[in-house]
N, C-alpha and C. Protein backbone atom coordinates (compact mmCIF):
# COMPACT_ATOMS: atom_id res chain seq x y z
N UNK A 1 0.84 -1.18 0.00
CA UNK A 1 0.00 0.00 0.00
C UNK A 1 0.89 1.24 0.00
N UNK A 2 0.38 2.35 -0.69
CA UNK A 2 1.53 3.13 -0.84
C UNK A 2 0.43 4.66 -0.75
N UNK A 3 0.58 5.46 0.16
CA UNK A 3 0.00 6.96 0.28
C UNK A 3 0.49 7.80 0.69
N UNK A 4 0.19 8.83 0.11
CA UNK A 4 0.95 10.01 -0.30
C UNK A 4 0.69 11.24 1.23
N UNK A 5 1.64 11.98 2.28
CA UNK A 5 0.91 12.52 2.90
C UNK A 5 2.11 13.73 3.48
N UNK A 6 1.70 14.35 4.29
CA UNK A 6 2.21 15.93 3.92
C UNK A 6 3.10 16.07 5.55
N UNK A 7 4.07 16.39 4.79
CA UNK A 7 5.31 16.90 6.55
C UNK A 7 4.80 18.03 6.59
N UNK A 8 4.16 18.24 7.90
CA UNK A 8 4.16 19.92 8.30
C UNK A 8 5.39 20.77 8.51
N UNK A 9 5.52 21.67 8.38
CA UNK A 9 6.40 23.03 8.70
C UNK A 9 7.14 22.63 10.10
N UNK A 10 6.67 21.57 10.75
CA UNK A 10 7.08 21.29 12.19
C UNK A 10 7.74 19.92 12.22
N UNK A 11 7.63 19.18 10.98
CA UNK A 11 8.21 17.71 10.58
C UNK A 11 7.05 16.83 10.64
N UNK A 12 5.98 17.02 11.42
CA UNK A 12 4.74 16.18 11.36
C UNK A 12 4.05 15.69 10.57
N UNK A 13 3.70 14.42 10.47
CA UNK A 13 2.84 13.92 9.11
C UNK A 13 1.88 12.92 10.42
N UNK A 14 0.76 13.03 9.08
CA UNK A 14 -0.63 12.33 9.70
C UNK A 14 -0.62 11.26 9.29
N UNK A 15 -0.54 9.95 10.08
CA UNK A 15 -1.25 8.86 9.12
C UNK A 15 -2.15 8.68 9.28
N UNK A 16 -2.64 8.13 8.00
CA UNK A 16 -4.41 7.66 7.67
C UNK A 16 -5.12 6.56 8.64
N UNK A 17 -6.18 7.30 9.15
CA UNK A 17 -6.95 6.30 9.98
C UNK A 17 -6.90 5.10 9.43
N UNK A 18 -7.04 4.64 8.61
CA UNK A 18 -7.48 3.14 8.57
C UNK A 18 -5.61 2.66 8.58
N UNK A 19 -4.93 2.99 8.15
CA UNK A 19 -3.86 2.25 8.56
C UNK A 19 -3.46 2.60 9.79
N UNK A 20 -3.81 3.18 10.82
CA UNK A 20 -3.58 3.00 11.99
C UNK A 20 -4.63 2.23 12.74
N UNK A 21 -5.59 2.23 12.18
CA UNK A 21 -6.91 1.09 12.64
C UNK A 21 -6.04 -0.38 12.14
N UNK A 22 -6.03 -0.99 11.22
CA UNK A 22 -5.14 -1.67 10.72
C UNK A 22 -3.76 -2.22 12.07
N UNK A 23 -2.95 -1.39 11.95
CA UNK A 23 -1.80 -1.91 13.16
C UNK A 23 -2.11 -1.54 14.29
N UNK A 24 -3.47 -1.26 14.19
CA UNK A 24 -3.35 -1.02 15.89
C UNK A 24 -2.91 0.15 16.64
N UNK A 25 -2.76 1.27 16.09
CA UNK A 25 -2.23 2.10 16.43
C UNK A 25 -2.83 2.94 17.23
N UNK A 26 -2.94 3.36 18.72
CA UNK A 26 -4.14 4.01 19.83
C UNK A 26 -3.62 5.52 19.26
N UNK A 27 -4.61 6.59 19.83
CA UNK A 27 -3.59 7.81 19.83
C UNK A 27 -2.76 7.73 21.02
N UNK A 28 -1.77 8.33 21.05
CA UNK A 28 -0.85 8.36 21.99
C UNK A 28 0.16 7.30 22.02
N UNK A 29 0.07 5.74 20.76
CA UNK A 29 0.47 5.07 21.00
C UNK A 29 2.19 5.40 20.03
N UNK A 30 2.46 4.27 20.27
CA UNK A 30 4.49 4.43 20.00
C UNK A 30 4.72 4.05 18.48
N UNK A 31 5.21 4.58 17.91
CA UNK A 31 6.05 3.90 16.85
C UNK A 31 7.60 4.15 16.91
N UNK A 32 7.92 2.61 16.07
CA UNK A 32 9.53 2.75 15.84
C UNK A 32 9.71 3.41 14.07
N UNK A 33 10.62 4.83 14.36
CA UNK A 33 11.17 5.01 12.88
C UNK A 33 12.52 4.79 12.71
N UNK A 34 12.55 3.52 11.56
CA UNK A 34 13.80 3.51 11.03
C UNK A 34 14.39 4.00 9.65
N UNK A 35 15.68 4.40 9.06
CA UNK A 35 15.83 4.82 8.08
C UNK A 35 16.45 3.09 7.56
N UNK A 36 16.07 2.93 6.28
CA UNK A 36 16.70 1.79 5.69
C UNK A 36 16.84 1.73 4.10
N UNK A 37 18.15 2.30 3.85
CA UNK A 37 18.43 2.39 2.61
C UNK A 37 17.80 3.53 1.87
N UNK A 38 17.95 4.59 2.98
CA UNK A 38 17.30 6.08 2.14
C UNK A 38 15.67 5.93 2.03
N UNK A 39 15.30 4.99 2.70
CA UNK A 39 13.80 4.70 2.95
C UNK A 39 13.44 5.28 5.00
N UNK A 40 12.25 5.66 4.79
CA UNK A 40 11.41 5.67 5.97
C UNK A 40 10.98 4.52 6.39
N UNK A 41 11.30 3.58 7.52
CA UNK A 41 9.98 2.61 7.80
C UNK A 41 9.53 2.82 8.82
N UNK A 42 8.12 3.06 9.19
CA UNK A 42 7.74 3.11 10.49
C UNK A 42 6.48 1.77 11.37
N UNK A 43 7.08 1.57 12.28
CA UNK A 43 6.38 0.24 12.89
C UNK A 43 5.71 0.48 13.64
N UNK A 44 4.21 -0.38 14.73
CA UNK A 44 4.17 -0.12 15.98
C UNK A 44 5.28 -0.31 16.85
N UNK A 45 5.14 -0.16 17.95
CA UNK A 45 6.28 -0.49 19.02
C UNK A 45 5.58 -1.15 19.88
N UNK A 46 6.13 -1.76 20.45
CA UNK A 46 5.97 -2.93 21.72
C UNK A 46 6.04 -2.25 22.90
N UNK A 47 5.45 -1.32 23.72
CA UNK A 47 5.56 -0.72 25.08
C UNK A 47 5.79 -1.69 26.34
N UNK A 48 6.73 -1.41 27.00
CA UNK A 48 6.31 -3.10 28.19
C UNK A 48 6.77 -2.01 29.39
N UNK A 49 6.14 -2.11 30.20
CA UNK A 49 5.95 -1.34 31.53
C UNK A 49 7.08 -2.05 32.42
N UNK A 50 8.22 -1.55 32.80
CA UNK A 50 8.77 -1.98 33.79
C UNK A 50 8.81 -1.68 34.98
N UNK A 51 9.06 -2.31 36.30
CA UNK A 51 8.72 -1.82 37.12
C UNK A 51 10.18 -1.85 37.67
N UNK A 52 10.34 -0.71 38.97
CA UNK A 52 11.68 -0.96 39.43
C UNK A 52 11.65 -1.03 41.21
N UNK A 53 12.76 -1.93 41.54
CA UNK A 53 12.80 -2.02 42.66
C UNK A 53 13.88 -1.39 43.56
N UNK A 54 13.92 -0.89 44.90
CA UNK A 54 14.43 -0.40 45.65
C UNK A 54 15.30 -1.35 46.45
N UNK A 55 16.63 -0.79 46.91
CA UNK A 55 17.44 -1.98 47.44
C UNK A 55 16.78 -2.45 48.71
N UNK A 56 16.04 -1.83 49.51
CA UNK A 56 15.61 -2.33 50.55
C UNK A 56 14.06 -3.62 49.87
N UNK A 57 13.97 -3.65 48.70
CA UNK A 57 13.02 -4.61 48.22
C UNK A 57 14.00 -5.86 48.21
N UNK A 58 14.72 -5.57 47.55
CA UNK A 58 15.81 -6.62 46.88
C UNK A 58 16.60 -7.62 48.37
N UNK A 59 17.17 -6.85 48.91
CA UNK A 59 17.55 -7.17 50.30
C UNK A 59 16.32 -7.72 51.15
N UNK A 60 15.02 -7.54 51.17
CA UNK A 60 14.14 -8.39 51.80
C UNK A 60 13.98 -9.60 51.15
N UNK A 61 13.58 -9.27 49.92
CA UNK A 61 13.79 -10.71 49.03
C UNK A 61 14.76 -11.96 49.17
N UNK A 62 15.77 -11.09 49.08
CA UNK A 62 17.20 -11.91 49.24
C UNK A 62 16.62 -13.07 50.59
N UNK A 63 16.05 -12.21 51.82
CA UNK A 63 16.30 -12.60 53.01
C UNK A 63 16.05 -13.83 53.06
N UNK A 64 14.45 -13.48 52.57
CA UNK A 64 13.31 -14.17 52.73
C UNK A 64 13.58 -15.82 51.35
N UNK A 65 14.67 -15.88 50.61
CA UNK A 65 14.53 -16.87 49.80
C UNK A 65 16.32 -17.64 50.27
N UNK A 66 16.61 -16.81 51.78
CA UNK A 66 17.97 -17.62 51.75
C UNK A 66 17.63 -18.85 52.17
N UNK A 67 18.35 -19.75 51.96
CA UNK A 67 18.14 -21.48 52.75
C UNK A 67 19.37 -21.33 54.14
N UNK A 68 18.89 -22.06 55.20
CA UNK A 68 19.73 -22.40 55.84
C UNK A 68 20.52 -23.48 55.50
N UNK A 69 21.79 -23.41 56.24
CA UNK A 69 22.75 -24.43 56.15
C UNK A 69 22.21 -25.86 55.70
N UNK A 70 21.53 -26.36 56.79
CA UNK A 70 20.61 -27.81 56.73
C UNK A 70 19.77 -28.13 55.23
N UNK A 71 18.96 -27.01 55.19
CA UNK A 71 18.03 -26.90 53.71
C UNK A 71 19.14 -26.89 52.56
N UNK A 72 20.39 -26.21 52.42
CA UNK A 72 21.03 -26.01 51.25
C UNK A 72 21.85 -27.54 51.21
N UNK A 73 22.17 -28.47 52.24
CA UNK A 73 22.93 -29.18 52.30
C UNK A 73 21.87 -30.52 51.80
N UNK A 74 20.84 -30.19 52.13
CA UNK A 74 19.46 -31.30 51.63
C UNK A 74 19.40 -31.33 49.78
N UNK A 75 19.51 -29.89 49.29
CA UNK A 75 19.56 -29.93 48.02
C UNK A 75 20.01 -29.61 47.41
N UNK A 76 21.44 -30.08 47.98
CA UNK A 76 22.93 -30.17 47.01
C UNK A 76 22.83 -31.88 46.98
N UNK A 77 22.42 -32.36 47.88
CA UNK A 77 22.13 -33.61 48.03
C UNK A 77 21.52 -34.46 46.82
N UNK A 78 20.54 -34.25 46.75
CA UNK A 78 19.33 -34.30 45.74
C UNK A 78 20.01 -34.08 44.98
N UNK A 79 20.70 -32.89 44.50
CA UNK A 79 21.09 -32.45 43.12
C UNK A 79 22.10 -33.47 42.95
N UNK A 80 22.58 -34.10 43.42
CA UNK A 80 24.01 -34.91 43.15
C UNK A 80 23.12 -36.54 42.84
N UNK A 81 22.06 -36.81 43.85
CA UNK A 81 21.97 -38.18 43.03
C UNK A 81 20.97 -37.93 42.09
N UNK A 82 20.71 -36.77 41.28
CA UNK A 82 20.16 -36.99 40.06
C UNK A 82 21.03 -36.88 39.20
N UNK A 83 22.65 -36.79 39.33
CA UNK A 83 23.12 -36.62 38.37
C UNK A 83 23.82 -37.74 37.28
C-alpha cells in the first residue's frame, strides 16, 4: 500500500486512519522510525511497563529466599543423586 501525505512546517505527518486502525495504532500510542536504505519505515512499538525495585526490596527478598545451612545441604544432596 503506498499513500501520499504531507510533513508539516514542524516535521509532522498524519497517518491515515485506517492504517492505523489496521496496526493497531491508539492515539498516543508508540512507533519505531527507522531509516533503511534512504527509505522511511515506520512500525508499531511494543511498550512493556517496567517496574523498578528499591534496594531495601531486593535485600528483603534476598532474606526471605535464603536457605539455611541444613536446607542447602538437603539440596545439594538431591542435586548430586540426580546426576
Amino acid at each position: 500500500m503506498s499513500k501520499n501525505v504531507v510533513v508539516s512546517d514542524r516535521g509532522q505527518i498524519t497517518l491515515p486512519a485506517g492504517l492505523r486502525k489496521r496496526l493497531g495504532i491508539e492515539p498516543g500510542g508508540v512507533v519505531v522510525l527507522e531509516e533503511r536504505a534512504g527509505e522511511v519505515v515506520l512500525k508499531p512499538a511494543a511498550v512493556v511497563t517496567l517496574e523498578t525495585y528499591s534496594e531495601q526490596d531486593i535485600a528483603r527478598w534476598e532474606a526471605e529466599d535464603a536457605l539455611s545451612d541444613a536446607e542447602r545441604a538437603r539440596v545439594k544432596s538431591k542435586a548430586r543423586k540426580k546426576v
